[in-house]
Protein backbone atom coordinates (compact mmCIF):
# COMPACT_ATOMS: atom_id res chain seq x y z
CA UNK A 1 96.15 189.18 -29.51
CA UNK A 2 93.99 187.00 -31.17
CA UNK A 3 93.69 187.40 -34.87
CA UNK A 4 90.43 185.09 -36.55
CA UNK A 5 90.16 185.03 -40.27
CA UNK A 6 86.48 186.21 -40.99
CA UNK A 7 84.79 183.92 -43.07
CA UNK A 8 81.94 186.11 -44.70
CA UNK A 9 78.45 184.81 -45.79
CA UNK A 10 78.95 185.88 -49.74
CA UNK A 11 81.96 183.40 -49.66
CA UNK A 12 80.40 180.51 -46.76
CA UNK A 13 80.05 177.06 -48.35
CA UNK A 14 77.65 176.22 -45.81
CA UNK A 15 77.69 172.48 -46.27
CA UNK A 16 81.31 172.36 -46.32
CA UNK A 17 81.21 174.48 -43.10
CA UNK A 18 78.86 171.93 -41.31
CA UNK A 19 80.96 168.99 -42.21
CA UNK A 20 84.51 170.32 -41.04
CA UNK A 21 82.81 172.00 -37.64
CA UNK A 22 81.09 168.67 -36.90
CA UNK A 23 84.61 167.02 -37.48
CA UNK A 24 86.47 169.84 -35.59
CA UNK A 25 83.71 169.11 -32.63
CA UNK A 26 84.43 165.18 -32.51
CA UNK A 27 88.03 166.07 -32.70
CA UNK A 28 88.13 168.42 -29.67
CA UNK A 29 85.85 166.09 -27.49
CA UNK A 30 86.84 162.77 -28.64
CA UNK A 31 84.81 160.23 -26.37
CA UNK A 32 84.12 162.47 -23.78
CA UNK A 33 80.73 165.15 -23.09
CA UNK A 34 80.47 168.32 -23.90
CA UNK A 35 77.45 170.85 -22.93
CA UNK A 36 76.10 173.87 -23.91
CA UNK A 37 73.25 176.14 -23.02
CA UNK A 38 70.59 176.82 -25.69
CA UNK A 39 68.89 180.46 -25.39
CA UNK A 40 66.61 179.86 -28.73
CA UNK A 41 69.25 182.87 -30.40
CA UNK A 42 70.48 181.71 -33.93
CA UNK A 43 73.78 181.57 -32.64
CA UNK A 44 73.02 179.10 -29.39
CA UNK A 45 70.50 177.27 -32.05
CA UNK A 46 73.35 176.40 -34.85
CA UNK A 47 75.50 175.45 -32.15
CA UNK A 48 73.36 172.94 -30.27
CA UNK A 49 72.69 171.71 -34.15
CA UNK A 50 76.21 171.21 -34.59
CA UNK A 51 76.81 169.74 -31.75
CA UNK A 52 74.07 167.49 -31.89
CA UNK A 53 75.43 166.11 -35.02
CA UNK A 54 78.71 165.71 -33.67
CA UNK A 55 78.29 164.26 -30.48
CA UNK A 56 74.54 163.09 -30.68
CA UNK A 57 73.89 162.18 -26.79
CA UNK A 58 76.78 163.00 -25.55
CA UNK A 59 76.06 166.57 -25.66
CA UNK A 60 74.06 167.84 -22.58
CA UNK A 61 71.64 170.95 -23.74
CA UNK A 62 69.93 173.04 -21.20
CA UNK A 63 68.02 175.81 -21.08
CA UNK A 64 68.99 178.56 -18.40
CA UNK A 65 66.01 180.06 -17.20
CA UNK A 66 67.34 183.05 -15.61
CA UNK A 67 64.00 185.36 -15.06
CA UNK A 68 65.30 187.71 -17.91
CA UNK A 69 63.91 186.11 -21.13
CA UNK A 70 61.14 186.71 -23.07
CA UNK A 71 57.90 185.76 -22.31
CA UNK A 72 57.00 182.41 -22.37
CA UNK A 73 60.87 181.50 -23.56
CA UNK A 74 61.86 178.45 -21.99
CA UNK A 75 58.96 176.18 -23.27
CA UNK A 76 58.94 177.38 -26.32
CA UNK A 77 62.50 176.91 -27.21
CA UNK A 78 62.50 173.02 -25.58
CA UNK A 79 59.58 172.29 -27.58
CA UNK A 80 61.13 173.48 -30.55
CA UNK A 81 63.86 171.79 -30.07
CA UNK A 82 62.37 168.38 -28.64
CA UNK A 83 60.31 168.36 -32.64
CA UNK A 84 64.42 168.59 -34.15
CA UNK A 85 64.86 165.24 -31.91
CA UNK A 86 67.44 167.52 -29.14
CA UNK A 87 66.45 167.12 -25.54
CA UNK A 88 66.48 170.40 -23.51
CA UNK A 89 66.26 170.49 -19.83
CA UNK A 90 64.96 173.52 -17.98
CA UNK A 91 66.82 175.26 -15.35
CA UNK A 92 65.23 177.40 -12.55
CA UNK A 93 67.88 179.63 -11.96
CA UNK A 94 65.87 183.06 -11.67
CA UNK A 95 67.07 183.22 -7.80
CA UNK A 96 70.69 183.33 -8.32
CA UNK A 97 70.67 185.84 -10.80
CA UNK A 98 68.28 188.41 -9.70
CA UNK A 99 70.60 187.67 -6.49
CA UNK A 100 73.56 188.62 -8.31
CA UNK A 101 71.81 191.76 -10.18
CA UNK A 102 70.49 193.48 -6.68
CA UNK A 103 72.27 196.96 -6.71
CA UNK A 104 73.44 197.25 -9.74
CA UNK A 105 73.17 199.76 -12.22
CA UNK A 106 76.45 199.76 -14.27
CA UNK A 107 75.89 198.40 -17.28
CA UNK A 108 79.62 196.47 -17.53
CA UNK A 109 79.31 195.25 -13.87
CA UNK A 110 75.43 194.04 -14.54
CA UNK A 111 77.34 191.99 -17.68
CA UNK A 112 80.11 190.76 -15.34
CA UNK A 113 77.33 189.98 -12.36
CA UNK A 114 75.64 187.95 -15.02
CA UNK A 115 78.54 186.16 -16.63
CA UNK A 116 79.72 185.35 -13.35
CA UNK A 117 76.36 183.65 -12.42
CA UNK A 118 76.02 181.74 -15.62
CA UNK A 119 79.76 180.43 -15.80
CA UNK A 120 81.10 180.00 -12.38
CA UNK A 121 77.84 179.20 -10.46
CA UNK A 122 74.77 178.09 -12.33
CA UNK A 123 76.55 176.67 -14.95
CA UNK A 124 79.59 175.60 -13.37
CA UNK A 125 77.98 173.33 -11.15
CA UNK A 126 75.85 171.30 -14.20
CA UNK A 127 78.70 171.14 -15.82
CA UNK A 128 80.45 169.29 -12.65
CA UNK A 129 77.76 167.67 -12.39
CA UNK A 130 77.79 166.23 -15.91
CA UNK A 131 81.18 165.65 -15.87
CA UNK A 132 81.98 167.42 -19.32
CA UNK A 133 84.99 169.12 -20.02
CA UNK A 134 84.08 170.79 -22.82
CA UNK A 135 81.16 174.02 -23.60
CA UNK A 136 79.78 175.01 -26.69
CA UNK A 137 79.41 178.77 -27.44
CA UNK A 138 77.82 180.32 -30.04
CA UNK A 139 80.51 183.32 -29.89
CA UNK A 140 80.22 185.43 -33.01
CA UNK A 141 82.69 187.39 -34.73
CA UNK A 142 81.05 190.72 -33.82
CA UNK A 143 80.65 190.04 -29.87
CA UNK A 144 84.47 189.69 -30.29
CA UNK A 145 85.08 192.84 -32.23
CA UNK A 146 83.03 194.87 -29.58
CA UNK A 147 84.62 193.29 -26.86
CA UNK A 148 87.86 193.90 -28.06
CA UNK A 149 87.26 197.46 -29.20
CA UNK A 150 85.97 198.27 -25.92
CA UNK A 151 82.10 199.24 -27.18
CA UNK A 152 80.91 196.88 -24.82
CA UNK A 153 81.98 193.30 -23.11
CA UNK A 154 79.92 190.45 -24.51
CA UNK A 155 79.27 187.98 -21.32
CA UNK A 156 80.94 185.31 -23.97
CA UNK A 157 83.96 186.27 -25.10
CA UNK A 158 86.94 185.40 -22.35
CA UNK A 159 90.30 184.60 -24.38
CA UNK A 160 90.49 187.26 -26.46
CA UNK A 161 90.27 189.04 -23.20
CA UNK A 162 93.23 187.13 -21.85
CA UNK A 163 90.75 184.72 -19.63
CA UNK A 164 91.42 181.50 -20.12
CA UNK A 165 88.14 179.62 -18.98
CA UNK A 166 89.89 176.57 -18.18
CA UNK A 167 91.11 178.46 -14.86
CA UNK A 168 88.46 180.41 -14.12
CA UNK A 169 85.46 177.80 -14.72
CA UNK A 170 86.97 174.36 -15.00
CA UNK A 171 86.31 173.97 -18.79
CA UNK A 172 87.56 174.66 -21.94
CA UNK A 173 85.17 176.78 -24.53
CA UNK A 174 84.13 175.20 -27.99
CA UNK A 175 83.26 178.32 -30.45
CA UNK A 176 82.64 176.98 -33.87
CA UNK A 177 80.87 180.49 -35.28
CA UNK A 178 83.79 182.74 -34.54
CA UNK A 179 84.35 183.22 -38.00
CA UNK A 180 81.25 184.57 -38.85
CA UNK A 181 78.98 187.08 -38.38
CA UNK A 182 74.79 187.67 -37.77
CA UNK A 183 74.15 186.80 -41.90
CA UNK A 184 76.85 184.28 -42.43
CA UNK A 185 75.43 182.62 -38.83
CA UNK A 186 71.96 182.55 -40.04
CA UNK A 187 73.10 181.05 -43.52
CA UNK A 188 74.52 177.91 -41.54
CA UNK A 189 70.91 178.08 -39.82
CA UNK A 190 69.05 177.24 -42.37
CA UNK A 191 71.16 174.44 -44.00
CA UNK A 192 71.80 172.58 -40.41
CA UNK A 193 67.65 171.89 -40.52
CA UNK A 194 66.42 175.26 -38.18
CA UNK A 195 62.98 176.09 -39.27
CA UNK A 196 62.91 179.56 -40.81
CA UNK A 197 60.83 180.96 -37.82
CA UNK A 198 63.76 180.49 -35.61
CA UNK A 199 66.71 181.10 -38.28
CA UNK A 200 65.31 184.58 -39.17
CA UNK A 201 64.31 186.16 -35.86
CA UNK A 202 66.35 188.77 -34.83
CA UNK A 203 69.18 188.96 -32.66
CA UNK A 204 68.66 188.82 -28.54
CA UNK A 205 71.34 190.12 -26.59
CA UNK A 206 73.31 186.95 -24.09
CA UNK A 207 72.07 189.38 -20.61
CA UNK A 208 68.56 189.17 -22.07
CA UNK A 209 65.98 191.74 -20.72
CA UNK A 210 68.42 192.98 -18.30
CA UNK A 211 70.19 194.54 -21.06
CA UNK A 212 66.79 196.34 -22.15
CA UNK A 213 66.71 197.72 -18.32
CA UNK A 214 68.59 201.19 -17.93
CA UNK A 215 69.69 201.18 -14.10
CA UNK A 216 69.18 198.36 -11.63
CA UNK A 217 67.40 194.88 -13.31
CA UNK A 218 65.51 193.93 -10.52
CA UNK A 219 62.16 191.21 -10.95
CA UNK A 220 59.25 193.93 -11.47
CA UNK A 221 61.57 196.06 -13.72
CA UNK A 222 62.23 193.05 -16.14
CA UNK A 223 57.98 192.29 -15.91
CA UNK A 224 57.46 195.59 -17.01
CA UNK A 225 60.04 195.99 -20.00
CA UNK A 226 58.85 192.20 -20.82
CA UNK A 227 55.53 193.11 -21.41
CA UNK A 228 56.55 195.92 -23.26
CA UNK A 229 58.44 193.50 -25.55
CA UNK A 230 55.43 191.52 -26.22
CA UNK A 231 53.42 194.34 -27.49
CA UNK A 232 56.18 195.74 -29.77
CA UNK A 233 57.23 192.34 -30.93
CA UNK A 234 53.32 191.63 -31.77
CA UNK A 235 52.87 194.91 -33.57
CA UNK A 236 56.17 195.02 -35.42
CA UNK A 237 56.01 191.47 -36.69
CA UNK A 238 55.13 191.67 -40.27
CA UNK A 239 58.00 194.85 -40.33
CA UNK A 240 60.41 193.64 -41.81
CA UNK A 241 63.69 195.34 -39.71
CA UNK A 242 67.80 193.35 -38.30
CA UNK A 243 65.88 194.24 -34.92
CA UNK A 244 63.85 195.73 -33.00
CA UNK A 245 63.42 195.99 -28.92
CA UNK A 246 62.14 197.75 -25.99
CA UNK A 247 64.16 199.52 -23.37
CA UNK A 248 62.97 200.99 -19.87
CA UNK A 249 64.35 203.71 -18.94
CA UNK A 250 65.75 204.98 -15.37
CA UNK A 251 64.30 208.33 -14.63
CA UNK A 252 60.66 208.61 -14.14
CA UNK A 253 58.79 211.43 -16.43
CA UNK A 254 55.86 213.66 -15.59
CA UNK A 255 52.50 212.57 -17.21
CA UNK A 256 48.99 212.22 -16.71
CA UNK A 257 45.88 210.30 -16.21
CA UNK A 258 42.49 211.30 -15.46
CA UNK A 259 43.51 214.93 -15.32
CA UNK A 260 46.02 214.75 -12.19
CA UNK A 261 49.55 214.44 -12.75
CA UNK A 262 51.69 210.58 -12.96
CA UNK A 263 54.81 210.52 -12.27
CA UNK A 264 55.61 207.08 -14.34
CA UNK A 265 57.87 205.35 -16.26
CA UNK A 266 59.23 205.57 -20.05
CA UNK A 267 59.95 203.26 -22.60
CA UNK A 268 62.12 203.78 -25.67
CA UNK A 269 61.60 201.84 -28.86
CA UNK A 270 64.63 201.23 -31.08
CA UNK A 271 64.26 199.54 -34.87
CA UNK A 272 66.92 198.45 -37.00
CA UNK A 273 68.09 198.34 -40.76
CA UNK A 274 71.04 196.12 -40.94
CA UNK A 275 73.57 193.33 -42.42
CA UNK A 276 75.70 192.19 -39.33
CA UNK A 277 75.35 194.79 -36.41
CA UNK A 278 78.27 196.97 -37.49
CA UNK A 279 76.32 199.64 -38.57
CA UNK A 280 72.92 199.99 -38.33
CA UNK A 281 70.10 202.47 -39.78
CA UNK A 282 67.03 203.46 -37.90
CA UNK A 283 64.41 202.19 -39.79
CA UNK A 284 61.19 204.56 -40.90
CA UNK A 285 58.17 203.21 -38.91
CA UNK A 286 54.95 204.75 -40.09
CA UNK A 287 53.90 207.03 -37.82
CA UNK A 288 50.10 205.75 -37.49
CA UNK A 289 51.85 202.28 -36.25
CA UNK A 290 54.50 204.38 -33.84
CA UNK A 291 51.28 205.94 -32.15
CA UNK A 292 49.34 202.62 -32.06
CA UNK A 293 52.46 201.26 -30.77
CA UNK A 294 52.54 204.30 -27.90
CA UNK A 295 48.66 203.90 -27.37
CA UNK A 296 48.82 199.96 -26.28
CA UNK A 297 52.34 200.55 -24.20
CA UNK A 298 51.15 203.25 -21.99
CA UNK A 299 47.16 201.61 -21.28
CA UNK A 300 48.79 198.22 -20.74
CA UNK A 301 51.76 198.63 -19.22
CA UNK A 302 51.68 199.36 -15.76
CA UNK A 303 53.36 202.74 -14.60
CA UNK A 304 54.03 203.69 -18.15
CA UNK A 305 53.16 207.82 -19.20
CA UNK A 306 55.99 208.28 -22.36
CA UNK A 307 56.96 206.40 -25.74
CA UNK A 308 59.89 207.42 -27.28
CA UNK A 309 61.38 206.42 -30.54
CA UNK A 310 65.48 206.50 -31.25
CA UNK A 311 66.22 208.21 -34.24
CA UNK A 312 69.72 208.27 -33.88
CA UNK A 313 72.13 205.39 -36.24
CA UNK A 314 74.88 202.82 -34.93
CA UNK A 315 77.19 204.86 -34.96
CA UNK A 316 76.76 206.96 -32.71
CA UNK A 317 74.42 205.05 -31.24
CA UNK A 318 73.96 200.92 -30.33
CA UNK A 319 71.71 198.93 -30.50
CA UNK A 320 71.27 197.74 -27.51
CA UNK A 321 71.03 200.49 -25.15
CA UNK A 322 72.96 198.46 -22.05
């Protein structure tokens, strides 16, 4: 079992952190390449920042564009990081995984199908392909307890689990962050030169949307819930919340339109008060900005009759529903 000393943000010397991760980076890869794949998350942003530093152009960045992001995601994030002088490249990979995802409703085997995709085949092969031998993760110390504590299995986290990714993928894993947790992350953010607007946006989960579906992910599913998203995400943005998201649900509901009955779809809105994920209070929306919120979701959102708001706190609940 592994046991990592948690380094928390009241006590992080964030300069000192920088300098002995880019050294520990250098160390690992020598004069070799190493790669990583940027999703525009604080974690995957601090670690393509470190690396960067450490390894200049001899790390590879890509973006994975998988069909589950957010809209408009992949340009935005290589754009960002093109102005922070870090080349991204794009990768159309929404075939394989929507591929992988047809059929499946668990929520652990919709994890595995994706990690599987990303690490053995999408990835696998640009990382062949580049001839690294080394990944960077942005593994946190909180997808580790989860995984470990069986709440839920974070697509990153494989030797804790006993997986050694050498093995199974053909490359060893680089996790600088695994000390540290959402705050202490976003603290080494903002002193590795990440603008504030990426630094403080809140967390996105490493399956994407798919983890926002309820039941099977396929492409019109993760349209719908992605437009959803991008109304919430508009609305909610001067609320100032760890997170908030959209989730789709599986059953349809019984509503109306135009006096005849529509048997459609529901969304669920979850918002967060929180420090680092452990726990997390449900934070108290207005309710004039809950039915504006319900208003917009159901006339714009195709197939959409209910709004529902989670009033329940991590624990019991998540906060990611999948």
């Amino acid at each position: 079992m592994f046991k990592i000393g948690e380094i928390k943000a009241k006590d992080l010397d964030a300069k000192k952190f920088i300098a002995g991760k880019i050294d520990e980076i250098r160390g690992t890869v020598g004069q070799g390449l190493a790669i990583n794949a940027l999703s525009g998350g604080v974690d995957s942003s601090v670690v393509t920042m470190l690396g960067h530093k450490a390894l200049g152009e001899r790390l590879k960045t890509y973006f994975i564009d998988n069909g589950l992001m957010r809209k408009d995601e992949p340009k935005r994030v290589a754009a960002l990081f093109c102005k922070l002088g870090v080349k991204v490249k794009i990768v159309d990979a929404q075939k394989q995984f929507f591929a992988a995802l047809k059929g499946v409703v668990d929520p652990e085997e919709k994890r595995e199908a994706i990690t599987q995709t990303f690490y053995k085949h999408v990835f696998g092969k640009l990382v062949k392909k580049s001839k690294a031998k080394y990944l960077l993760q942005g593994t946190i110390l909180t997808d580790i307890d989860e995984t470990v504590a069986g709440v839920k299995r974070q697509h990153n986290v494989f030797e804790q689990l006993g997986i050694d990714p050498k093995k199974a993928f053909g490359y060893k894993i680089i996790e600088p962050l695994v000390q540290l947790r959402k705050d202490g992350v976003r603290k080494i953010a903002a002193s590795v030169g990440l603008p504030k607007s990426n630094y403080k946006r809140m967390p996105f989960p490493g399956p994407a949307l798919s983890a926002r579906v309820i039941g099977e992910a396929t492409p019109e599913r993760i349209r719908i819930v992605r437009q959803a998203t991008a109304i919430l995400e508009g609305e909610l943005s001067g609320v100032r919340a760890f997170q908030y998201l959209a989730i789709l649900h599986q059953d349809r509901v019984t509503g109306m339109r135009g006096g005849k009955r529509d048997f459609g779809l529901q969304i669920e809105i979850r918002c967060w008060d929180s420090v680092d994920a452990r726990q997390a209070s449900v934070t108290r929306l207005p309710y004039a900005l809950l039915e504006r919120l319900a208003k917009k979701i159901t006339t714009q959102v195709s197939g959409v009759v209910s709004v529902t708001y989670n009033i329940a706190p991590k624990p019991p609940s998540t906060i990611e529903a999948v």
